[in-house]
N, C-alpha and C. Protein backbone atom coordinates (compact mmCIF):
# COMPACT_ATOMS: atom_id res chain seq x y z
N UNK A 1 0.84 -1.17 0.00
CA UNK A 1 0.00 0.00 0.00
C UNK A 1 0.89 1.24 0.00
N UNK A 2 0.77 2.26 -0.67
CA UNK A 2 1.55 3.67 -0.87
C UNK A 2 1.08 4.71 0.09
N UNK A 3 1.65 5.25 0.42
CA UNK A 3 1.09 6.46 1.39
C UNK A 3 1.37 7.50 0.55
N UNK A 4 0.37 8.79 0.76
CA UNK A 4 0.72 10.21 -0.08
C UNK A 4 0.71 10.74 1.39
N UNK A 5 2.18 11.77 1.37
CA UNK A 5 2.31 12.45 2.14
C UNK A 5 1.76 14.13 1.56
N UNK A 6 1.02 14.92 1.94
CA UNK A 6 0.80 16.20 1.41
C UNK A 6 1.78 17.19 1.74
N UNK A 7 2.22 17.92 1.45
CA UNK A 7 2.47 19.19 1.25
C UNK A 7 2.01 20.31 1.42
N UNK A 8 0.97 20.06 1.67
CA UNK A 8 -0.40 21.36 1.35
C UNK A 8 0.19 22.44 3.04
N UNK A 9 -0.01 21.43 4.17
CA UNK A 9 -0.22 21.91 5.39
C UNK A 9 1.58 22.52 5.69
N UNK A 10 1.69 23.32 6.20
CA UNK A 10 2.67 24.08 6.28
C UNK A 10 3.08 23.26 8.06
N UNK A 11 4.66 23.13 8.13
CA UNK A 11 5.04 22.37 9.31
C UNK A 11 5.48 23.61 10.27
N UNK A 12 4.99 23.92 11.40
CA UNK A 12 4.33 24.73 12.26
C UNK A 12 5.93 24.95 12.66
N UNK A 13 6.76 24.17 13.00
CA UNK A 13 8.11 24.40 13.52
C UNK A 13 8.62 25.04 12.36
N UNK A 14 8.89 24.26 11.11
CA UNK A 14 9.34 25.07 10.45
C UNK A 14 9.42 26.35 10.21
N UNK A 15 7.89 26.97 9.81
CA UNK A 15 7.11 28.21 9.58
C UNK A 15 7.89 29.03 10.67
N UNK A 16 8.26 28.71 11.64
CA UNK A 16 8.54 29.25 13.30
C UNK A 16 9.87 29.64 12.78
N UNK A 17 11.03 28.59 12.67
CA UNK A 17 11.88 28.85 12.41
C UNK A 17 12.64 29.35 11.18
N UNK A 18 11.79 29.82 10.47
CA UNK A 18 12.09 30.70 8.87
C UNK A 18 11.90 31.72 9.52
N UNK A 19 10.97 31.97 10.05
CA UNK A 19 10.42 33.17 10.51
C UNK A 19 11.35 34.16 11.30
N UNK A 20 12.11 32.94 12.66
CA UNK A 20 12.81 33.53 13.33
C UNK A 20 14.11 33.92 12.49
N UNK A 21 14.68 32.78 11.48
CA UNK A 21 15.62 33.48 10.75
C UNK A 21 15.56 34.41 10.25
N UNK A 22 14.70 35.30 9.44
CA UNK A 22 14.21 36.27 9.09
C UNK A 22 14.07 37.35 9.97
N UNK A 23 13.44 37.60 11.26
CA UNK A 23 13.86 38.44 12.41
C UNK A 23 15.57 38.59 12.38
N UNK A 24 15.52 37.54 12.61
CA UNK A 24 17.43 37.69 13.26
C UNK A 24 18.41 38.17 12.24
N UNK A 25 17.80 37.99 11.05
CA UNK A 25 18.71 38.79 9.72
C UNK A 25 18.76 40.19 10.41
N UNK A 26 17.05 40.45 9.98
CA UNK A 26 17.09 42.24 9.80
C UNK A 26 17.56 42.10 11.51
N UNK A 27 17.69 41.94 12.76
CA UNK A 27 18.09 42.24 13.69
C UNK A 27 19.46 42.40 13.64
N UNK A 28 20.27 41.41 12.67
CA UNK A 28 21.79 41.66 12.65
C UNK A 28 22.15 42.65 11.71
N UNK A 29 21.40 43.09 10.60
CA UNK A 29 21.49 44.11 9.86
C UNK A 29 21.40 45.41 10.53
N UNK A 30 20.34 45.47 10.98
CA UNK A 30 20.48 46.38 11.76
C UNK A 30 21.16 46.98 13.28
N UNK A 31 21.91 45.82 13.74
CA UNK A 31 23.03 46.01 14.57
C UNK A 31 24.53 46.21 14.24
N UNK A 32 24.63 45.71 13.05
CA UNK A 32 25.69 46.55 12.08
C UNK A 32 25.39 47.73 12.14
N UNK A 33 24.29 48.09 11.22
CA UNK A 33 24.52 49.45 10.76
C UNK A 33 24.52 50.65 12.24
N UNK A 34 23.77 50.21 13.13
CA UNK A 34 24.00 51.09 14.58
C UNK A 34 25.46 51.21 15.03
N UNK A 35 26.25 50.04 14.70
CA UNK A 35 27.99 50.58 14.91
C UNK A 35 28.28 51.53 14.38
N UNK A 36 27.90 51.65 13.15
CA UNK A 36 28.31 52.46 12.31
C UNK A 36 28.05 53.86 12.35
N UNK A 37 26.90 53.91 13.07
CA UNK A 37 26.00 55.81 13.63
C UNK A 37 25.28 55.38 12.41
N UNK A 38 24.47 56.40 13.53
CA UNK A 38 22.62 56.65 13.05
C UNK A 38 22.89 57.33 11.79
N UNK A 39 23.94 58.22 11.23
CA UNK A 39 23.47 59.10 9.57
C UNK A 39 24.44 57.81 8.96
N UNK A 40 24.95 56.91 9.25
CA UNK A 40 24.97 55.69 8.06
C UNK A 40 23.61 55.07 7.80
N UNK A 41 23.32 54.22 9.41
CA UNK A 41 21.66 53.61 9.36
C UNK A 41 20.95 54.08 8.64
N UNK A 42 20.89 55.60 8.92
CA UNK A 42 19.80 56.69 8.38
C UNK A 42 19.97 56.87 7.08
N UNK A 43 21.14 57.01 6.41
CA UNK A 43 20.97 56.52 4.67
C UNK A 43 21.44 55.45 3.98
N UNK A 44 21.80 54.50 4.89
CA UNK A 44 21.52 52.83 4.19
C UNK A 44 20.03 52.75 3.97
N UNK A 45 19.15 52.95 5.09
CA UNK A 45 17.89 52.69 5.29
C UNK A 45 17.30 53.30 4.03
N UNK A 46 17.48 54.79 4.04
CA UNK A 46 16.24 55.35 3.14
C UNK A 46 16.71 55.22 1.65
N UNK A 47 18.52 54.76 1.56
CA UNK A 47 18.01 54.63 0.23
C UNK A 47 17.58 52.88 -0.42
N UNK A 48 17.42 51.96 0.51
CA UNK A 48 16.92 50.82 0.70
C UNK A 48 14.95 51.01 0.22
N UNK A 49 14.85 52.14 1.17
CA UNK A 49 13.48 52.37 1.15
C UNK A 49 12.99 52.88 -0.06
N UNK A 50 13.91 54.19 -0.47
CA UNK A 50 13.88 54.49 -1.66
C UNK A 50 13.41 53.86 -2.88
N UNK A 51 14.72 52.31 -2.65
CA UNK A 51 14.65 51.42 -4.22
C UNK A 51 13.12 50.23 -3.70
N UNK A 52 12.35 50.43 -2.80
CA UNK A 52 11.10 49.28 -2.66
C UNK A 52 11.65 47.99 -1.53
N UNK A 53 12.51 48.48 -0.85
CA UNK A 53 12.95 47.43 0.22
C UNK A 53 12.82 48.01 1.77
N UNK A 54 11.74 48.38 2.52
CA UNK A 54 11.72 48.61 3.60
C UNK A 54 12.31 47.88 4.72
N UNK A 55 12.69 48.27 5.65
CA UNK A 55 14.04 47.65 6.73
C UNK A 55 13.40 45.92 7.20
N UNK A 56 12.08 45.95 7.11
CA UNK A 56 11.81 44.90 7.36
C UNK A 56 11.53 43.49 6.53
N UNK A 57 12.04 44.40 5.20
CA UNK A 57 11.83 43.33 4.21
C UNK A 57 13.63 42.94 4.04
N UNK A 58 14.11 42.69 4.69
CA UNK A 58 15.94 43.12 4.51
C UNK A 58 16.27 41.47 4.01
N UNK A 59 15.60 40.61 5.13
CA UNK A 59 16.03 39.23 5.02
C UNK A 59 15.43 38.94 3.97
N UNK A 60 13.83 38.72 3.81
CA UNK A 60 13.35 38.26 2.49
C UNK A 60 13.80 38.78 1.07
N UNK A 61 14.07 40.08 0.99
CA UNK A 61 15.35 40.14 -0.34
C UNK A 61 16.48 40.55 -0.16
N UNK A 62 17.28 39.83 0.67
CA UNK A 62 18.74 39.83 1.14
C UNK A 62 19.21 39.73 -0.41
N UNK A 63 19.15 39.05 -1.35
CA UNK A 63 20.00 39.38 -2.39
C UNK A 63 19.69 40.51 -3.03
N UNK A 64 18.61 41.00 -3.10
CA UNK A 64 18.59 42.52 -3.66
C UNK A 64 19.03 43.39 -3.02
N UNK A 65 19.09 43.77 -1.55
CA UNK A 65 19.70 44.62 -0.31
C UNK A 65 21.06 44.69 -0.93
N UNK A 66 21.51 43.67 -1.36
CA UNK A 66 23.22 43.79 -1.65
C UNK A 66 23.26 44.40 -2.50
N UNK A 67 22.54 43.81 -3.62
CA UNK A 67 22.63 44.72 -5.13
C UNK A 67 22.81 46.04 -4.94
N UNK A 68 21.47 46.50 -4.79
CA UNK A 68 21.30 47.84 -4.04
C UNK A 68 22.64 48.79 -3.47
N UNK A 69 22.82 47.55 -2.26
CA UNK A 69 24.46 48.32 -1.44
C UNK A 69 25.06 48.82 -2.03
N UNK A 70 25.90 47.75 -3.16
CA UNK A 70 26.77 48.11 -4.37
C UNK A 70 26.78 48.87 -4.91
N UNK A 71 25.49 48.64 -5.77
CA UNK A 71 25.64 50.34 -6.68
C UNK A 71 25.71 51.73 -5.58
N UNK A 72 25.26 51.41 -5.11
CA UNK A 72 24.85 53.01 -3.86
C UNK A 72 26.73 53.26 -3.33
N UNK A 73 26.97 52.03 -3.10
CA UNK A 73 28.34 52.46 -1.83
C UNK A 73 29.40 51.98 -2.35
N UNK A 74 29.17 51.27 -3.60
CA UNK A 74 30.60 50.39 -3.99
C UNK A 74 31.01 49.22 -2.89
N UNK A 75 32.31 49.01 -3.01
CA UNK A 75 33.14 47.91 -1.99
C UNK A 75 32.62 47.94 -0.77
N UNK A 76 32.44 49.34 -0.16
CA UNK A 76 32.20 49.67 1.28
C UNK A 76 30.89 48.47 1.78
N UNK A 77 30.00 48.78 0.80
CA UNK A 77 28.97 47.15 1.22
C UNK A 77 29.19 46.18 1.57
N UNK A 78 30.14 45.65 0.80
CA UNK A 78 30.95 44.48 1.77
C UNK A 78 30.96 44.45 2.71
N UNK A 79 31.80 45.19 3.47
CA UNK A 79 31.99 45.76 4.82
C UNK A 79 30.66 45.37 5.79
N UNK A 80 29.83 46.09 4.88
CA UNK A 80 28.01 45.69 6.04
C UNK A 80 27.22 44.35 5.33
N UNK A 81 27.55 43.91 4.17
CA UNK A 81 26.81 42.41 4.62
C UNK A 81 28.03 41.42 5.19
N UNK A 82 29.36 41.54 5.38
CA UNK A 82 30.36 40.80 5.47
C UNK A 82 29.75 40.37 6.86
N UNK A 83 29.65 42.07 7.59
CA UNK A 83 29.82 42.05 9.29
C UNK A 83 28.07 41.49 9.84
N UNK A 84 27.21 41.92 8.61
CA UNK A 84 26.20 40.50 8.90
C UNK A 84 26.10 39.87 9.42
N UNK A 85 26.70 39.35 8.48
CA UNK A 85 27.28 37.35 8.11
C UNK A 85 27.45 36.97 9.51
N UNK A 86 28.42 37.47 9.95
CA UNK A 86 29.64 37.34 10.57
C UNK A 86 28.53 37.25 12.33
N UNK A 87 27.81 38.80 12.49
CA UNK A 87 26.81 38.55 13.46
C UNK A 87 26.02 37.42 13.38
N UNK A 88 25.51 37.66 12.20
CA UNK A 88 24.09 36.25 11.88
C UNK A 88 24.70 34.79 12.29
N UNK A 89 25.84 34.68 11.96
CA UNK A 89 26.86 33.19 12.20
C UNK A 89 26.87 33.34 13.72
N UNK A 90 27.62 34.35 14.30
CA UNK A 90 27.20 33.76 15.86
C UNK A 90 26.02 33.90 16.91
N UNK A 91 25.14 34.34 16.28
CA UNK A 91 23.79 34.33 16.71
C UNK A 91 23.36 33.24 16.79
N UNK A 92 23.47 32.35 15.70
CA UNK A 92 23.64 31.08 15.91
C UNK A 92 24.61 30.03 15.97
N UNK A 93 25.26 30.77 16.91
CA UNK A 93 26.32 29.71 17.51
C UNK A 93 27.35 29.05 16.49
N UNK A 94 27.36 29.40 15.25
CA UNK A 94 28.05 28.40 14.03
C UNK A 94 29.13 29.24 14.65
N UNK A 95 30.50 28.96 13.60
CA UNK A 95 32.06 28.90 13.53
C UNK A 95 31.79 29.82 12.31
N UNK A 96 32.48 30.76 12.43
CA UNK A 96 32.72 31.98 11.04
C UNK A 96 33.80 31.40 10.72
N UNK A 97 33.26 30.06 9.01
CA UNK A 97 34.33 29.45 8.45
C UNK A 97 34.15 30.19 6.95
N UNK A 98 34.34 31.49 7.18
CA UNK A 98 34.11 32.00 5.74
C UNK A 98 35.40 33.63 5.75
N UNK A 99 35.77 33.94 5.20
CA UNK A 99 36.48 35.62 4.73
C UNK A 99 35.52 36.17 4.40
N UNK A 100 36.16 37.63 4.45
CA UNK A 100 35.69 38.42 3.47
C UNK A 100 35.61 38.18 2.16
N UNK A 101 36.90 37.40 1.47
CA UNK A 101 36.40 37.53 -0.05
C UNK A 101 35.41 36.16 -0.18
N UNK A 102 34.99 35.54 0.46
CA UNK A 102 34.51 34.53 0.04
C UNK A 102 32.94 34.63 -0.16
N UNK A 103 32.06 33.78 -1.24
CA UNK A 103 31.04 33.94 -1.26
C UNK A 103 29.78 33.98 -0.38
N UNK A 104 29.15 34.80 -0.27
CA UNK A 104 28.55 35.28 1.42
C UNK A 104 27.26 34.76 0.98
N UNK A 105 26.59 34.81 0.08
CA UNK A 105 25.32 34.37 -0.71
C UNK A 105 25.17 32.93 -0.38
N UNK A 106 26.78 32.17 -0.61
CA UNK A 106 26.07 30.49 -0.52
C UNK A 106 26.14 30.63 0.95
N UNK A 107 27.24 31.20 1.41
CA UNK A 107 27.08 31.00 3.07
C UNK A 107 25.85 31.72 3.60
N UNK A 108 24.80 32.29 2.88
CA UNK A 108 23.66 32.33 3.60
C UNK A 108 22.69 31.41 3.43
N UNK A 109 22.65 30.92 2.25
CA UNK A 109 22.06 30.05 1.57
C UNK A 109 22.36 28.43 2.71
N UNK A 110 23.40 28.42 3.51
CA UNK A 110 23.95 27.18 3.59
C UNK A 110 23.49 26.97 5.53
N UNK A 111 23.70 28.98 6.05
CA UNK A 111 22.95 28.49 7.24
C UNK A 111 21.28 28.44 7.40
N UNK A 112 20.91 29.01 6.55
CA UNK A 112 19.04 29.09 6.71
C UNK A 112 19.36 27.93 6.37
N UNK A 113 19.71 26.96 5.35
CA UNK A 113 19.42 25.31 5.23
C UNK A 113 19.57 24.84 6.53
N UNK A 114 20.62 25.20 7.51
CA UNK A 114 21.33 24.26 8.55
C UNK A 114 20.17 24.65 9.81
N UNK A 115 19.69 25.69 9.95
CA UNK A 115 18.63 26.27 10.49
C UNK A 115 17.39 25.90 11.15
N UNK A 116 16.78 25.33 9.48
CA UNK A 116 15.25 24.42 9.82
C UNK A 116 15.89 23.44 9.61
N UNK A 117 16.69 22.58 9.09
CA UNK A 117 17.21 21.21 9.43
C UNK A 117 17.60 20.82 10.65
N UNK A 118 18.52 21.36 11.32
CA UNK A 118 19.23 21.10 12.37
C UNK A 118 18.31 21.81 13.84
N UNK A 119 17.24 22.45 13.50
CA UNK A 119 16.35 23.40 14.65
C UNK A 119 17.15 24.46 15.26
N UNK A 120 17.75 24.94 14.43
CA UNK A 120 18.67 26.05 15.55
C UNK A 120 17.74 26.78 15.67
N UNK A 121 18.12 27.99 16.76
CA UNK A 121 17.87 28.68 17.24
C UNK A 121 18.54 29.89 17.63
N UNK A 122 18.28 31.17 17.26
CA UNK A 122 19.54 31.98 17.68
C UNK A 122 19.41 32.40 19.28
N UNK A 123 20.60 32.85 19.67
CA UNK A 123 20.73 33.31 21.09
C UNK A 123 19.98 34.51 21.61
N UNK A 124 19.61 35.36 21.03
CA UNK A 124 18.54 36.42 21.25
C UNK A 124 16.93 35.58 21.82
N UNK A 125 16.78 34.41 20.78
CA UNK A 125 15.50 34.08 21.42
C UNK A 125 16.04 32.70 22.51
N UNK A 126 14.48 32.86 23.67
CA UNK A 126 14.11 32.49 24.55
C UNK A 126 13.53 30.91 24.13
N UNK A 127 14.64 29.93 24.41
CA UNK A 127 13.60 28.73 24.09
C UNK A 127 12.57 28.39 24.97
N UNK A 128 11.60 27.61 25.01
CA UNK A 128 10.34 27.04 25.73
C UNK A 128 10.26 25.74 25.06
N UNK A 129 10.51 24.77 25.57
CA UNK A 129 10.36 23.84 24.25
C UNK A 129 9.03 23.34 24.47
N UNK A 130 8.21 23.44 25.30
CA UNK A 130 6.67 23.32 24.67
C UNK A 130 6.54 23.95 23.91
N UNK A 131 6.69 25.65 24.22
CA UNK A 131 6.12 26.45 22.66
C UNK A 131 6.74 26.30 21.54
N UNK A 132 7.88 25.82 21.57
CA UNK A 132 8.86 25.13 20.41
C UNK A 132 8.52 24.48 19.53
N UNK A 133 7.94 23.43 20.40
CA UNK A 133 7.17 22.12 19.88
C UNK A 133 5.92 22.48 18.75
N UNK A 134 4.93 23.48 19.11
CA UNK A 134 4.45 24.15 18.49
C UNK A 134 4.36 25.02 17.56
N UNK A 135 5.61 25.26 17.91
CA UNK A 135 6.07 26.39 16.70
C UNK A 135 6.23 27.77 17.02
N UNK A 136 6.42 27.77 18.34
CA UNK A 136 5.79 29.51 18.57
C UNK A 136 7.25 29.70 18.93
N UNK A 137 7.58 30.90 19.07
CA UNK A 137 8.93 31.13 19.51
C UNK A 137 9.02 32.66 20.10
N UNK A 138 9.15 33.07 21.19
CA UNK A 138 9.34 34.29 21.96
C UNK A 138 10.72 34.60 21.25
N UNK A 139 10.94 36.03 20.62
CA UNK A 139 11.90 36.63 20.32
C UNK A 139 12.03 37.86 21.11
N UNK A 140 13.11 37.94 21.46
CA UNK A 140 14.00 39.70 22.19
C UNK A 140 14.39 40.51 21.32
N UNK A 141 13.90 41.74 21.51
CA UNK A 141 13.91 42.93 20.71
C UNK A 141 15.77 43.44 21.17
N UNK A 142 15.92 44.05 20.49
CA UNK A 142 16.93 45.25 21.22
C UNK A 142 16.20 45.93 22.11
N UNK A 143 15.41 46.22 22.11
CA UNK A 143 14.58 46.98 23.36
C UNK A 143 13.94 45.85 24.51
N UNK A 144 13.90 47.27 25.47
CA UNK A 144 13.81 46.19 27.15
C UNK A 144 12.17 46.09 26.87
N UNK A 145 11.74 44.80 27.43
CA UNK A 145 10.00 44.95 27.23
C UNK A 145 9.22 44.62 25.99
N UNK A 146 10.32 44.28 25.06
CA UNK A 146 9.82 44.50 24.15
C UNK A 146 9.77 43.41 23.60
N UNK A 147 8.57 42.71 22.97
CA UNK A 147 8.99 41.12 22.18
C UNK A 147 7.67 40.94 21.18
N UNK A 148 8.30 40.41 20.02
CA UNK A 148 7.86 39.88 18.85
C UNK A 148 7.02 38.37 19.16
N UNK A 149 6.02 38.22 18.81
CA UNK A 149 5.50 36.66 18.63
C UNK A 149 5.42 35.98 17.87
């Protein structure tokens, strides 16, 4: 007898943990650019906003954000998706086995895979592993009091 497994229903952990990857991008994006002072933030941001990429869309078109960088700043972009990377990698605990010149695209490509495969979790959020189990995941803002669901 064959079993059909569906597809249709979306896996509740998963959904959880894309999700949280996606927080924790634009959270590391935007903890870069705060090293850097508020009139960098302040015109990375608007001309991001400018080209149809608002700060919160940063992770979901992380490859256009770069594009973008480039033409706007040249090399200097590097510099802010490198130091990303570099946050986003120990947020979740991985080993920064990558340079600067090396391709940053597959190495993003390679931890969101390792992510929902492996269940990570970054260090900003609060595990519960009942709500885990479920899919829900309490995230920490940079701000005190403050949390995402």
């Amino acid at each position: 007898m064959a079993y059909f497994v569906s597809h249709r229903r979306a896996n509740p952990l998963r959904t959880a943990l894309v999700t949280t990857f996606h927080d924790t991008v634009n959270f590391c994006f935007d903890s870069v650019l705060e090293t850097m002072g508020t009139s960098v933030r302040d015109v990375v941001h608007g001309r991001l906003t400018n080209r149809g990429i608002p700060p919160s869309d940063i992770s979901t078109r992380f490859d256009d954000m770069v594009e973008i960088l480039y033409e706007s700043f040249g090399g200097a972009a590097r510099v802010i998706v490198y130091k990303t990377m570099v946050e986003l990698y120990q947020q979740y605990s991985k080993n920064v086995d990558f340079t600067y010149q090396d391709s940053l695209k597959d190495h993003m490509a390679l931890l969101r895979e390792r992510v929902v495969t492996d269940h990570l979790v970054p260090k900003r959020v609060q595990r519960d592993d009942s709500s885990l189990s479920s899919g829900l995941l309490l995230i920490q803002s940079s701000k005190p009091g403050y949390r995402y669901h």
